[in-house]
Protein backbone atom coordinates (compact mmCIF):
# COMPACT_ATOMS: atom_id res chain seq x y z
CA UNK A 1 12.47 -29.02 1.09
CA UNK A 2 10.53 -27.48 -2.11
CA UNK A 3 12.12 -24.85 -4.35
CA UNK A 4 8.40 -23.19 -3.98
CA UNK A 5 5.02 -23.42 -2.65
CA UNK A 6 2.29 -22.26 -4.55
CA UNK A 7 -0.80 -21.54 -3.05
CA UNK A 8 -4.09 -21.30 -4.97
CA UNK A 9 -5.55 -23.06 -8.19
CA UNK A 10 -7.05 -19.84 -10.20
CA UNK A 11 -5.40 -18.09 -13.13
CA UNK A 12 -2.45 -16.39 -11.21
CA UNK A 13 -1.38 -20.11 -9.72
CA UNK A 14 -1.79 -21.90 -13.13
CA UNK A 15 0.19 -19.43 -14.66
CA UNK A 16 2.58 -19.39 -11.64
CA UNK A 17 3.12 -23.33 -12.14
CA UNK A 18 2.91 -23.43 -15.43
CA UNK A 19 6.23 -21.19 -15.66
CA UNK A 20 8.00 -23.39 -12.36
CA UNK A 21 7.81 -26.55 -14.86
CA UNK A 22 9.35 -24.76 -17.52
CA UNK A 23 11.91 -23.47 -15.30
CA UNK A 24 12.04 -26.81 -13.58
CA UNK A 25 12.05 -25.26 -9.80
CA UNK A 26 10.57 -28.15 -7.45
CA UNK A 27 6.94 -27.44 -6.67
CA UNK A 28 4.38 -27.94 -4.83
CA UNK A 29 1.13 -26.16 -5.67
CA UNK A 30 -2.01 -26.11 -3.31
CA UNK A 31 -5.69 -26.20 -3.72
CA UNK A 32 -8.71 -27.22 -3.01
CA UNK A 33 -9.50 -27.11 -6.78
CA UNK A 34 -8.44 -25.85 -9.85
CA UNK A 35 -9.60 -22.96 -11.98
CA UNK A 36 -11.03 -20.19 -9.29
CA UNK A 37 -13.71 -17.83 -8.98
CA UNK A 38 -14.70 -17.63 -12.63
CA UNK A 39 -15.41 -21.41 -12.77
CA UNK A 40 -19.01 -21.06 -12.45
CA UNK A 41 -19.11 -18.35 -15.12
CA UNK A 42 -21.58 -19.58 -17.74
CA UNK A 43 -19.64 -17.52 -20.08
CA UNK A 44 -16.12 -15.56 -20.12
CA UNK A 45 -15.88 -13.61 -23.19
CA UNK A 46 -12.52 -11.37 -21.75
CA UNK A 47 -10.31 -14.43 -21.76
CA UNK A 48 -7.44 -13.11 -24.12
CA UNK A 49 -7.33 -14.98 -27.07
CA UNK A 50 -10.60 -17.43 -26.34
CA UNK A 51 -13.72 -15.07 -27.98
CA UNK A 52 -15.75 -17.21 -25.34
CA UNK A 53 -15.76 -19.61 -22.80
CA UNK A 54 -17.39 -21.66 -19.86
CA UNK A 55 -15.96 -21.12 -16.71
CA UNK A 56 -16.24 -24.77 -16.71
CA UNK A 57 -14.09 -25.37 -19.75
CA UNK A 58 -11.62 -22.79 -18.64
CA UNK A 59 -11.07 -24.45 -15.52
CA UNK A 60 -10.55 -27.78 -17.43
CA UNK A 61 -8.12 -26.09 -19.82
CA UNK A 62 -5.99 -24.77 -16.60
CA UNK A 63 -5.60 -28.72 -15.75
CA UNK A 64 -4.75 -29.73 -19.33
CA UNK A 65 -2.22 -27.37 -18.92
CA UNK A 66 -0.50 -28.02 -16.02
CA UNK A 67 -0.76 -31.82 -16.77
CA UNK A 68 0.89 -31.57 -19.98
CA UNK A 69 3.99 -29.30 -18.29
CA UNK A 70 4.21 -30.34 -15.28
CA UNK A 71 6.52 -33.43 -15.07
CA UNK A 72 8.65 -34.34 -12.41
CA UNK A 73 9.16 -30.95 -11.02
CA UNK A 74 5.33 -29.41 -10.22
CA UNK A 75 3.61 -31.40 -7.58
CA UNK A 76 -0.66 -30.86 -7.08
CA UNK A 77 -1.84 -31.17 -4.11
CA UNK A 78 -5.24 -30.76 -5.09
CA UNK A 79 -8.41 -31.04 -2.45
CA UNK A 80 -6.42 -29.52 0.11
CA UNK A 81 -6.93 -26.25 1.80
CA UNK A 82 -3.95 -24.07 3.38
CA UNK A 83 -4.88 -23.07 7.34
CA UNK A 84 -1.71 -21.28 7.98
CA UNK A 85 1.60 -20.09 6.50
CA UNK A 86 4.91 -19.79 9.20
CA UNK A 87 8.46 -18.97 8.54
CA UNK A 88 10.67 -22.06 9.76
CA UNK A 89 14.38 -22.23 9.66
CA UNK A 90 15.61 -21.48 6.40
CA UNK A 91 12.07 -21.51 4.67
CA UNK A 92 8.39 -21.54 5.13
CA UNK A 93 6.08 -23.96 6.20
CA UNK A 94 2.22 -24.08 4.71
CA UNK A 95 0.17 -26.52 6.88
CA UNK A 96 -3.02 -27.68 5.56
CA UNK A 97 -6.10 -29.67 6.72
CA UNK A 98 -4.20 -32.89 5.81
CA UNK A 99 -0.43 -32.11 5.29
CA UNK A 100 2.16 -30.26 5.40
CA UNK A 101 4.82 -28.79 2.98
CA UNK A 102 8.10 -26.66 3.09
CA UNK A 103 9.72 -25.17 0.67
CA UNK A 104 12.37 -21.64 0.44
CA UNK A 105 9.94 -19.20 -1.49
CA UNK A 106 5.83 -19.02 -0.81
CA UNK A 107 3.35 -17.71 -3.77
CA UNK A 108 0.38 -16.61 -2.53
CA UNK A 109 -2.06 -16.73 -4.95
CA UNK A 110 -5.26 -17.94 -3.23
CA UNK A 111 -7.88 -15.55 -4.49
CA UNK A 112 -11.44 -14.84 -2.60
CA UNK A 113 -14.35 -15.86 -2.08
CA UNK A 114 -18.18 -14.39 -2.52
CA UNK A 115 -19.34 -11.58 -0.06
CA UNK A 116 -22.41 -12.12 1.88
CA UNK A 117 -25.09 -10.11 1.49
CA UNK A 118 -25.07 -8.31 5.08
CA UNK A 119 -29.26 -7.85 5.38
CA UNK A 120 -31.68 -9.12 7.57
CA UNK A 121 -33.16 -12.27 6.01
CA UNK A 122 -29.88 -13.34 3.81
CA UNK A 123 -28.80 -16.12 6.06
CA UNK A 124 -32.51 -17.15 6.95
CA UNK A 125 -33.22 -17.55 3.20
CA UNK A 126 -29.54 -18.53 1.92
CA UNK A 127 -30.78 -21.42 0.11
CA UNK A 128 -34.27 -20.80 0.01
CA UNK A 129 -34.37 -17.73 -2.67
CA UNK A 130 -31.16 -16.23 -1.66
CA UNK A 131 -28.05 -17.56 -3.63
CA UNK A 132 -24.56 -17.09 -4.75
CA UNK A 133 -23.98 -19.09 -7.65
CA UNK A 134 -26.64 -18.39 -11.36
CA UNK A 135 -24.85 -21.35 -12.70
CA UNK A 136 -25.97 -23.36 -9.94
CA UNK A 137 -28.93 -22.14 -9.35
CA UNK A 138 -30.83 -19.86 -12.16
CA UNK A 139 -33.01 -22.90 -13.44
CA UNK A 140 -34.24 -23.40 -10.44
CA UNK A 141 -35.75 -19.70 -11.50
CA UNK A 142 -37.49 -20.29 -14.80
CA UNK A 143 -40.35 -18.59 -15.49
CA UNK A 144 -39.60 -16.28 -11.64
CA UNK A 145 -38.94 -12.64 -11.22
CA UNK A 146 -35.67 -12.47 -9.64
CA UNK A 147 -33.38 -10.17 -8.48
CA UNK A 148 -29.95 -8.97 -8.68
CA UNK A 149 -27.80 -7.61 -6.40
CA UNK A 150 -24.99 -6.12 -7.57
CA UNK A 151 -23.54 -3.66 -10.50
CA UNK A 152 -19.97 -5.02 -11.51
CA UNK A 153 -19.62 -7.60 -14.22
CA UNK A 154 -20.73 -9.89 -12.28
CA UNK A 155 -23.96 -8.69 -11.45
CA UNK A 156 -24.89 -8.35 -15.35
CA UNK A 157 -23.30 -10.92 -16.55
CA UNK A 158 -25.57 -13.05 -13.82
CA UNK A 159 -28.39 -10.96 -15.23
CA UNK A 160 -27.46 -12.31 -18.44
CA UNK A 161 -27.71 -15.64 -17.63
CA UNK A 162 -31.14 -15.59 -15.63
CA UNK A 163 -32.69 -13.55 -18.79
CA UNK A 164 -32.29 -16.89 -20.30
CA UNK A 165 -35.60 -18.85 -18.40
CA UNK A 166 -36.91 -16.13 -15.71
CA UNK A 167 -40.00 -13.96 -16.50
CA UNK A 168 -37.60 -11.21 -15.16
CA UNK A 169 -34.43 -9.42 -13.66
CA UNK A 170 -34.20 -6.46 -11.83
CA UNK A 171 -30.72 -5.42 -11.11
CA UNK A 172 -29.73 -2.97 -8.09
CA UNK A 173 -27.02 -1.19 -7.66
CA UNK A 174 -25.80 0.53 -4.63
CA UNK A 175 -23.79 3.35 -6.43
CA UNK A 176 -24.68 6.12 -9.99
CA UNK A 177 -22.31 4.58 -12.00
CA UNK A 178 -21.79 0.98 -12.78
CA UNK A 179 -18.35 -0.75 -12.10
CA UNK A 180 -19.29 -3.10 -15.42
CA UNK A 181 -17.54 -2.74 -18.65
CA UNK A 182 -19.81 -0.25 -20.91
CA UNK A 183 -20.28 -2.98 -23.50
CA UNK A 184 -21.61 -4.96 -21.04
CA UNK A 185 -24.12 -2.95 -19.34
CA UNK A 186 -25.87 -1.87 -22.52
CA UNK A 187 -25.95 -5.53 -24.01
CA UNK A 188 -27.64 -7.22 -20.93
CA UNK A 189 -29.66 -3.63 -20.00
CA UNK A 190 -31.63 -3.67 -23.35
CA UNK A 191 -33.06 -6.77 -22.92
CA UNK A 192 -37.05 -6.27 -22.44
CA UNK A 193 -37.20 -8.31 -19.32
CA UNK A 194 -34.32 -6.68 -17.76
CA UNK A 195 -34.71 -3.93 -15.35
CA UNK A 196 -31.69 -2.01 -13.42
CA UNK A 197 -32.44 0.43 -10.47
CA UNK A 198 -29.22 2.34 -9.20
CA UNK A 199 -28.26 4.32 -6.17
CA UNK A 200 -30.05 1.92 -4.01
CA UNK A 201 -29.22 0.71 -0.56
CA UNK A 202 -30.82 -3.11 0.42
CA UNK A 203 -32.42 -3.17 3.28
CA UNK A 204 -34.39 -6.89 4.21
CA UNK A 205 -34.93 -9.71 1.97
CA UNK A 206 -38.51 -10.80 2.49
CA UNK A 207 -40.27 -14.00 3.11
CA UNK A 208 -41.94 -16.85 5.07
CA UNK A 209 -40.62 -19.67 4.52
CA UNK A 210 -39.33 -19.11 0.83
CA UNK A 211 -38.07 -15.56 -0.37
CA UNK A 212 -41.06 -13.40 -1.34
CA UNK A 213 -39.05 -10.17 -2.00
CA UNK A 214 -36.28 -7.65 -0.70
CA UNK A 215 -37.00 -3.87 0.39
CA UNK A 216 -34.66 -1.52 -0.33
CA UNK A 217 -34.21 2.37 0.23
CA UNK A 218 -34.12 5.10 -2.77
CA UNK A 219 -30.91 6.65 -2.29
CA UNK A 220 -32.40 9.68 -4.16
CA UNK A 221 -35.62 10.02 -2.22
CA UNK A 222 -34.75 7.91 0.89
CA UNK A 223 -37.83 6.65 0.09
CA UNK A 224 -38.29 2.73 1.06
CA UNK A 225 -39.33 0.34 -1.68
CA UNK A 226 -40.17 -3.41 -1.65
CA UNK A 227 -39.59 -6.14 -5.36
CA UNK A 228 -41.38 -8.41 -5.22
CA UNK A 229 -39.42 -11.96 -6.01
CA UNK A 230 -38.93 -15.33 -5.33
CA UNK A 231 -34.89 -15.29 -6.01
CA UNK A 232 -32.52 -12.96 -4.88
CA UNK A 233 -28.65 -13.38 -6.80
CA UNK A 234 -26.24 -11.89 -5.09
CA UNK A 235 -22.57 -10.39 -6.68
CA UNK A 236 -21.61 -8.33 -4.05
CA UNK A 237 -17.84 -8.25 -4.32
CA UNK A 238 -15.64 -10.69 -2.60
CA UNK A 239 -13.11 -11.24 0.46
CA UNK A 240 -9.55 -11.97 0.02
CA UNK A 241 -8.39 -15.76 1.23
CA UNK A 242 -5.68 -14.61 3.23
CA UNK A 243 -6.57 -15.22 6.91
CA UNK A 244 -3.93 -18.22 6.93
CA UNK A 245 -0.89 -15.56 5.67
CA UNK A 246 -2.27 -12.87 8.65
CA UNK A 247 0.97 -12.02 11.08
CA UNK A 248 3.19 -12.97 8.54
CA UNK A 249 2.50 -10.87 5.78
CA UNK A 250 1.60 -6.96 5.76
CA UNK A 251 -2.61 -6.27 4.61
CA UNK A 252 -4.06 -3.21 3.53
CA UNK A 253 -7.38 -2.28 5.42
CA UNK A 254 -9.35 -5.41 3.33
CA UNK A 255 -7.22 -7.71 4.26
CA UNK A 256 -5.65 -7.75 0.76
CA UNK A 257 -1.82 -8.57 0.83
CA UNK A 258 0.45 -5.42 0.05
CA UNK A 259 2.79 -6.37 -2.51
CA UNK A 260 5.47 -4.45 -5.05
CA UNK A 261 3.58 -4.11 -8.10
CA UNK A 262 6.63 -4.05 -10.11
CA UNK A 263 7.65 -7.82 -9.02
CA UNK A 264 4.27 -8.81 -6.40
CA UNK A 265 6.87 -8.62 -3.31
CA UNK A 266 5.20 -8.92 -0.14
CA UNK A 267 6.32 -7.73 3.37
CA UNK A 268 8.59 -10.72 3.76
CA UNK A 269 11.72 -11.59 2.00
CA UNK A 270 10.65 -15.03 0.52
CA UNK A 271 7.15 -14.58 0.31
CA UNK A 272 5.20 -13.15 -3.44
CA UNK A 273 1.75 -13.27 -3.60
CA UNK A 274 -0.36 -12.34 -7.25
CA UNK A 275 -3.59 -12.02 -8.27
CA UNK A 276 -7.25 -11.18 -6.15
CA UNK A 277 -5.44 -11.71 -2.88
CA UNK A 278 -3.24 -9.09 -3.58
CA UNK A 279 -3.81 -5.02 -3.17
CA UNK A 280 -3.66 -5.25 -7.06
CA UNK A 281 -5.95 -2.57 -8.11
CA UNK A 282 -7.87 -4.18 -10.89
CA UNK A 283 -8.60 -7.70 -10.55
CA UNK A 284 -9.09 -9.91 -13.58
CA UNK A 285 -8.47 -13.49 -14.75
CA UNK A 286 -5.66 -11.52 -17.07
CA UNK A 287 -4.43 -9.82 -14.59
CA UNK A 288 -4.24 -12.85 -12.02
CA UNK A 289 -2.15 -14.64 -15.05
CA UNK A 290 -0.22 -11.64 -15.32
CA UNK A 291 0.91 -11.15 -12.14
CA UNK A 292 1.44 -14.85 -11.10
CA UNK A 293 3.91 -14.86 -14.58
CA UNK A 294 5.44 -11.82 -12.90
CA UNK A 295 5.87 -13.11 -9.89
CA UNK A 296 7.48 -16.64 -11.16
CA UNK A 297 10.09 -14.95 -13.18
CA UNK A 298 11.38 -12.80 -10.05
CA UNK A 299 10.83 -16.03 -8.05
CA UNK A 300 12.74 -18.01 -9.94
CA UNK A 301 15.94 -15.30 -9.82
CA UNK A 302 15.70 -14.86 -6.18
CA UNK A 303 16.12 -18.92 -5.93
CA UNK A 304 19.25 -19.23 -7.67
CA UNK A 305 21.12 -16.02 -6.05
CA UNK A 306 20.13 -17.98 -2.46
């Protein structure tokens, strides 16, 4: 049996192993890869201490990390995915699609994943205008009018990156305000290309057998409006990875886990869980670090009172 399980390769998990080396608790961390959502960031520029960075190279400096630190005691078990998480005997039990591990104290730090855009036409045309990734995807766009669904960082820092090679961006926004830092919004908003429409509610994404456009309703005017483009980039939030924790752990309505902000506690003695998964009400690659560090150093306590 394991000292700890740690599930999830983003910045709360790095962090999180990172500190189990140094305090030489017997690990195993879990994940299908390492670095998380921000990976296919073309640039971070909030990463404390790095002015800017690739999501790419961040991801690659989690892994230098851990490498360097992790010795005997830290474990990856990298390409694997966690389907459920059960209390057994005097510890817990994480089962994955190819093993399984045990160990007296769980971290759950497994992050989320993109939300779908919830339209008629998404799914038809995922793939075929419609996509989740500008990294992947945006020179695919060069020289397109695209679109951009989607007001938090995210959204404009996506914006950002299309302004690069497409002829240009519109940005929508369901809500008045934007949920993007200030510096942000004004940076990528005065570009001459760049449009932003707010208080708008999508309605269709358009198309035969390539996207030709999305309509959308005026929030203001409930008037409905069609854009005309051939990609539509969707940042519409994200969904907690937590359906293999549900019935052991308490969630809050999203299906976040509810933890103690003061140590990231869950519902179960034994269990901490840090960073997007969590009902953490801001959630940032700082804060993910943060919180896995947190939950490590009250980890590691509980351990050696057991």
């Amino acid at each position: 049996m394991h000292d700890l399980l740690i599930i999830g390769g983003g910045p709360a998990g790095v962090a999180a192993g990172t500190y189990a080396a140094r305090k030489l608790l017997k690990t195993v961390l879990i994940a299908e890869e390492i670095g998380g959502q921000s990976s296919v960031s073309e640039g971070i520029e909030n990463w404390i201490g790095t002015p800017k960075i690739r999501g790419i190279d961040l991801a690659k400096s989690f892994r230098t990390h851990l490498d360097a630190v992790k010795g005997e005691h830290v474990t990856l078990a990298l390409g694997e995915r966690v389907t459920a998480l059960t209390k057994t005997g005097d510890g817990f039990t994480a089962t994955t699609d190819k093993h399984e591990y045990t160990a007296r104290a769980v971290l759950i730090a497994s992050g989320a994943g993109r939300r779908k855009l919830g339209v008629p036409g998404a799914d038809k045309f995922e793939n075929k205008g419609v996509t989740y990734c500008a990294s992947c995807d945006g020179p695919l766009f060069s020289g397109a009018d695209v679109i951009v669904v989607g007001g938090g960082n995210a959204g404009f820092e996506t914006a950002a990156q299309l302004l690069a090679y497409a002829k240009s961006v519109t940005l929508i926004h369901r809500h008045k305000e934007f949920k993007a830092d200030a510096v942000t919004v004004e940076k990528v908003s005065a570009h001459p290309n760049m449009r932003v429409i707010t208080h708008t509610e999508p309605l269709e994404v358009l198309g035969e057998n390539f996207v030709t456009g999305m309509s959308y309703t005026d929030k203001d005017t409930g008037e409905v409006k069609t854009l005309n483009a051939t990609g539509i980039f969707v940042e519409a939030g994200v969904i907690p990875n937590t359906a293999f924790a549900e019935g052991l752990v308490t969630f809050d309505d999203f299906k976040r886990i509810t933890v103690d902000p003061r140590n990231q506690r869950t519902s179960v003695e034994g269990v901490w869980a840090a960073g997007d998964c969590t009902d953490e009400l801001y959630h940032q690659n700082n804060i993910a670090a943060g919180d896995g560090v947190k939950a490590l150093e009250d980890i590691y306590l509980w351990i050696k009172k057991q």
